[in-house]
PDB file of N, CA and C in Angstrom:
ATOM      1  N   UNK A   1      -8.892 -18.265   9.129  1.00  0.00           N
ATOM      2  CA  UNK A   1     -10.175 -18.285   8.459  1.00  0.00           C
ATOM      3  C   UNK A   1     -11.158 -17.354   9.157  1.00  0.00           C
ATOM      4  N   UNK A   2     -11.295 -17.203  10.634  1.00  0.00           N
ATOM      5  CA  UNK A   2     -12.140 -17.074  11.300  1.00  0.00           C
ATOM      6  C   UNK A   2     -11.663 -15.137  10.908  1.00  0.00           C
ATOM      7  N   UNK A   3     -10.573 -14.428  10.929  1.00  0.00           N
ATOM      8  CA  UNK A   3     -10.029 -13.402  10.296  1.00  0.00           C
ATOM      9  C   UNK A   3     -10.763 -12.661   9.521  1.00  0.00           C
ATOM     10  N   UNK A   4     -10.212 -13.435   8.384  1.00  0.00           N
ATOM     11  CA  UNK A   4     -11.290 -13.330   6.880  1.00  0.00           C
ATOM     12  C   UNK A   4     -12.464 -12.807   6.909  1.00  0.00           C
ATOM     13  N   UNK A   5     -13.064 -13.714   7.632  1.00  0.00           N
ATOM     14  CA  UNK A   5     -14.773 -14.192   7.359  1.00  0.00           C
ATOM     15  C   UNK A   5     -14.951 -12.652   8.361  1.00  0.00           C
ATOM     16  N   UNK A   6     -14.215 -12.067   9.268  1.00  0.00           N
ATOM     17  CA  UNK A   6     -14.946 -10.979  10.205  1.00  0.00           C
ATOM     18  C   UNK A   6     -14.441  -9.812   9.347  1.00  0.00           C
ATOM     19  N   UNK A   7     -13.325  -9.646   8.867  1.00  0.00           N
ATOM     20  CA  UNK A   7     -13.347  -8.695   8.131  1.00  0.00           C
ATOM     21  C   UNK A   7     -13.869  -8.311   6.542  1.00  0.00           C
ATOM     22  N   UNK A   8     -14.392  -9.601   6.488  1.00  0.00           N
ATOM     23  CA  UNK A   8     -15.601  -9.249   5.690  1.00  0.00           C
ATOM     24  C   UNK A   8     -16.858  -9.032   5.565  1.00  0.00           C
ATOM     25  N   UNK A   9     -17.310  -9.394   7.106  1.00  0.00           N
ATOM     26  CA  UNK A   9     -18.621  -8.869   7.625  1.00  0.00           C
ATOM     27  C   UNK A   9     -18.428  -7.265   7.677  1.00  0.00           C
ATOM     28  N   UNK A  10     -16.929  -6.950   8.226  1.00  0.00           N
ATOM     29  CA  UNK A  10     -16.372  -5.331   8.366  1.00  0.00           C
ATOM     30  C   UNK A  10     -16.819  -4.831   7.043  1.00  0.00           C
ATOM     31  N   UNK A  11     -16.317  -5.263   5.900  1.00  0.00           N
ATOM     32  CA  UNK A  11     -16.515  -4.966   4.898  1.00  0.00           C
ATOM     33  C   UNK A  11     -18.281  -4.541   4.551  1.00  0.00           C
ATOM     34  N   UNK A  12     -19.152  -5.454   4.402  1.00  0.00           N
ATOM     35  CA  UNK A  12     -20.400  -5.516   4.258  1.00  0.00           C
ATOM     36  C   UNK A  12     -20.934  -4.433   5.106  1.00  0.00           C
ATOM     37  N   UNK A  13     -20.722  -4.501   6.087  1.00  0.00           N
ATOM     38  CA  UNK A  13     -21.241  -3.455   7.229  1.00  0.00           C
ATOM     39  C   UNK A  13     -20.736  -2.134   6.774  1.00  0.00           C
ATOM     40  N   UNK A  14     -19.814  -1.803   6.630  1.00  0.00           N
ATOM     41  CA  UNK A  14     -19.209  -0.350   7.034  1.00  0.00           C
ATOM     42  C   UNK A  14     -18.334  -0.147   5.255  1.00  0.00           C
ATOM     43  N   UNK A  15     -18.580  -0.262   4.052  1.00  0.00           N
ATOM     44  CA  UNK A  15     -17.928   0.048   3.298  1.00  0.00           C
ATOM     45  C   UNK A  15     -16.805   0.996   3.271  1.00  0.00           C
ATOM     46  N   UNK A  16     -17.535   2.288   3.745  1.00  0.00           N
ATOM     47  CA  UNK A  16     -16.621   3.436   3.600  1.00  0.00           C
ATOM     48  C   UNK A  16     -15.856   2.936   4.673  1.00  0.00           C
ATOM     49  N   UNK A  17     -15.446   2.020   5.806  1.00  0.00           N
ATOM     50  CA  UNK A  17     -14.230   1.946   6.558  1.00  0.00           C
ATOM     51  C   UNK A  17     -13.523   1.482   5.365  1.00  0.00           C
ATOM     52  N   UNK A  18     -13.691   0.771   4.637  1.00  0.00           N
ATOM     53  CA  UNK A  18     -12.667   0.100   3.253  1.00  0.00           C
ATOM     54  C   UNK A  18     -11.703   1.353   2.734  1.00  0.00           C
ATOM     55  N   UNK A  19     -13.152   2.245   2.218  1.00  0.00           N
ATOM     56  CA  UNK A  19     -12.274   3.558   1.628  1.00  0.00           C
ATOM     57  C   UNK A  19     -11.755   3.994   2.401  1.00  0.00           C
ATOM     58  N   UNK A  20     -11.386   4.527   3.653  1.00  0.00           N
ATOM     59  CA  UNK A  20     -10.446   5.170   4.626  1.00  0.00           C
ATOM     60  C   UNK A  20      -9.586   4.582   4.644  1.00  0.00           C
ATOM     61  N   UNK A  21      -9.438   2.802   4.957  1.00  0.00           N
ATOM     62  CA  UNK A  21      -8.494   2.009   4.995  1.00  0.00           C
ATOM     63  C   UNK A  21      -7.585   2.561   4.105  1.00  0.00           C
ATOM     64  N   UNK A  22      -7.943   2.064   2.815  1.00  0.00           N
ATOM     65  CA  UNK A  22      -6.927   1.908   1.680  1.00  0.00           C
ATOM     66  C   UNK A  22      -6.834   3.932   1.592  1.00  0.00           C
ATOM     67  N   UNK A  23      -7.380   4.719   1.866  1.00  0.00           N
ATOM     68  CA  UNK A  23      -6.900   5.487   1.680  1.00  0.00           C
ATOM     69  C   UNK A  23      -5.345   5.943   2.231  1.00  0.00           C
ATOM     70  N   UNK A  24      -5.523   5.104   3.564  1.00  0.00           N
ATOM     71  CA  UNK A  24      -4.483   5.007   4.353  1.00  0.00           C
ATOM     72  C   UNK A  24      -3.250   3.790   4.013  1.00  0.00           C
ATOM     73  N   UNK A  25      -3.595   3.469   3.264  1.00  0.00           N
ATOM     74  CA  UNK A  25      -2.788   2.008   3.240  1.00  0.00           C
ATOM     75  C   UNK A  25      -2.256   2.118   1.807  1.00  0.00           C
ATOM     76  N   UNK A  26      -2.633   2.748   0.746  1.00  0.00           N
ATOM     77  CA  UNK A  26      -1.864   2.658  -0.615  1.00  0.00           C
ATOM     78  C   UNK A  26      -0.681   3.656  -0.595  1.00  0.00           C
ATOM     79  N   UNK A  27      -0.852   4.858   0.021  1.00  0.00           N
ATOM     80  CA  UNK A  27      -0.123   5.513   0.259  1.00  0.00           C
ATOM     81  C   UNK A  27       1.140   5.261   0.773  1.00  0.00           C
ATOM     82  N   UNK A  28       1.035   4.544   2.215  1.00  0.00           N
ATOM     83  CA  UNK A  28       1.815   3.917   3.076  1.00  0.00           C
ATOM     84  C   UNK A  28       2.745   2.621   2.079  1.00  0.00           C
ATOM     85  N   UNK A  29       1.947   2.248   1.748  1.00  0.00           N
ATOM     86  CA  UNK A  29       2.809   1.126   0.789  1.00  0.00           C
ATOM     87  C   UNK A  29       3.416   1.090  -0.283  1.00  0.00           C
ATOM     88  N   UNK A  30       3.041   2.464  -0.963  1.00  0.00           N
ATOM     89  CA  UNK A  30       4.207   2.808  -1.892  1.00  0.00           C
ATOM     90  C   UNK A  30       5.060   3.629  -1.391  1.00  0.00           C
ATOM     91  N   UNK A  31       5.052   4.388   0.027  1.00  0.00           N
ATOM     92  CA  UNK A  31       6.299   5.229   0.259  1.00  0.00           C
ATOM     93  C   UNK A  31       7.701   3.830   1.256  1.00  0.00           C
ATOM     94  N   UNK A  32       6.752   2.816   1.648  1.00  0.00           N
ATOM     95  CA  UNK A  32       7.282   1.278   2.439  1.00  0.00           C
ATOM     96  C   UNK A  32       8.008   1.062   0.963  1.00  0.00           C
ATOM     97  N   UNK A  33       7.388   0.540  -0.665  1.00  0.00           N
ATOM     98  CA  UNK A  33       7.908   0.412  -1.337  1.00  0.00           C
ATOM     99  C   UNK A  33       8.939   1.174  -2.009  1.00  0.00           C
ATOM    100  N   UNK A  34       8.852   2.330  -2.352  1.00  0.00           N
ATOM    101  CA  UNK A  34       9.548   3.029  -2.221  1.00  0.00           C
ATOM    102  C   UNK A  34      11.347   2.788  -1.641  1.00  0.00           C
ATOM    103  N   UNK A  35      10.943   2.708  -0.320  1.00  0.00           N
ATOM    104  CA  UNK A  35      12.294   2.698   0.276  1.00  0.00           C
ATOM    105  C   UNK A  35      13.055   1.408   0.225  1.00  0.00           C
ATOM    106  N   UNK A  36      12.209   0.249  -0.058  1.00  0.00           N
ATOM    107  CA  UNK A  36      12.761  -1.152  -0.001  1.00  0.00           C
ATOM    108  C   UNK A  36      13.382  -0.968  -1.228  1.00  0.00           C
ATOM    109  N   UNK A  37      12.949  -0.498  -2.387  1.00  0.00           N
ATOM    110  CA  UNK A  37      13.355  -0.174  -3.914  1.00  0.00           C
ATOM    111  C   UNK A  37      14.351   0.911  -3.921  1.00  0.00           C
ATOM    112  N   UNK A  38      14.788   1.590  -2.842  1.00  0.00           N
ATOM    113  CA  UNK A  38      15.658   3.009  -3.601  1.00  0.00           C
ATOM    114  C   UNK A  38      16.723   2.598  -4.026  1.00  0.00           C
ATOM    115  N   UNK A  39      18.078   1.773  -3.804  1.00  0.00           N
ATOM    116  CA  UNK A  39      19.170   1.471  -4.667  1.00  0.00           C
ATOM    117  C   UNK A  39      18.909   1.582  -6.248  1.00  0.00           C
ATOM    118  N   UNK A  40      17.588   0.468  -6.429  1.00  0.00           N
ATOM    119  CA  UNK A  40      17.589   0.633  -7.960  1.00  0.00           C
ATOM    120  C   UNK A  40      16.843   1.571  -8.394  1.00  0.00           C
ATOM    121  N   UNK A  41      16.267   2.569  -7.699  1.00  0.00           N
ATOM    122  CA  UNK A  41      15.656   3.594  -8.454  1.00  0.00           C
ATOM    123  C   UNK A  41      16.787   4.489  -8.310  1.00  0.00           C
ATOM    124  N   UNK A  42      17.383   4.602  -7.464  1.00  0.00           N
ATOM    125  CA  UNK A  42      18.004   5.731  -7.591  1.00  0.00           C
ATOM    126  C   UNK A  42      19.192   5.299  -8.671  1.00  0.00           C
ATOM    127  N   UNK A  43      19.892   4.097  -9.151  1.00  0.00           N
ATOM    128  CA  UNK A  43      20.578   3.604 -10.317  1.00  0.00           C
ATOM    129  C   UNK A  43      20.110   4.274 -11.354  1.00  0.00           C
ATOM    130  N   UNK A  44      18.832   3.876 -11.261  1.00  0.00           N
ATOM    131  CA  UNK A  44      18.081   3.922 -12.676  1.00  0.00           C
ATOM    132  C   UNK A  44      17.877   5.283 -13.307  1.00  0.00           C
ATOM    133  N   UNK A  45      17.824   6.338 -11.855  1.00  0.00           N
ATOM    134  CA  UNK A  45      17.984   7.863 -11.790  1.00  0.00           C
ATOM    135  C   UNK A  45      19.316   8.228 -12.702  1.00  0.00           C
ATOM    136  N   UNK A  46      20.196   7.554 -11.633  1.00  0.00           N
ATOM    137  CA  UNK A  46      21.620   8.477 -12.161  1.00  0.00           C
ATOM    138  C   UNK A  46      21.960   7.822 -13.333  1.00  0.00           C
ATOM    139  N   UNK A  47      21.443   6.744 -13.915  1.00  0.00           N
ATOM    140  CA  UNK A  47      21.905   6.586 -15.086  1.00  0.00           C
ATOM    141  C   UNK A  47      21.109   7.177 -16.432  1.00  0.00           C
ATOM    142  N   UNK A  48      19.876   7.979 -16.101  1.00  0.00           N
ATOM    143  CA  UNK A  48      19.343   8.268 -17.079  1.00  0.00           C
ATOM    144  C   UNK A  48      20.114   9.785 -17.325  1.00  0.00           C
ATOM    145  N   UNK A  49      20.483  10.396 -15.946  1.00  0.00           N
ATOM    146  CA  UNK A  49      21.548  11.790 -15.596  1.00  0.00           C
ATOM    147  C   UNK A  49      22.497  11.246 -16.581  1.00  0.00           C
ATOM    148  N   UNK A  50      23.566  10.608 -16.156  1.00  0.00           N
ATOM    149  CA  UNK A  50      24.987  10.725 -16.780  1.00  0.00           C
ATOM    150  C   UNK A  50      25.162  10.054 -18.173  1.00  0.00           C
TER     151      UNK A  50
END
């Protein structure tokens, strides 16, 4: 709880740290997703190929 509540004072205080954050963090988490997912993307690849 105690977490939360400070990183949302972070929030209030410093917005643009938010935007840097996630600038840094959406990225990161779809190339993390990405790789947890490649079997079936890459299925889904070669079956649209052959």
């Amino acid at each position: 709880m105690g977490v939360r509540a400070s990183l949302y004072n972070n929030v209030q205080k410093n917005p643009g740290y938010l935007v840097v954050f996630l600038q840094y963090f959406i990225p990161a988490a779809l190339i993390v997703y990405t790789m947890l997912e490649r079997i079936a993307l890459l299925t889904f690849v070669l079956a649209g190929v052959l």
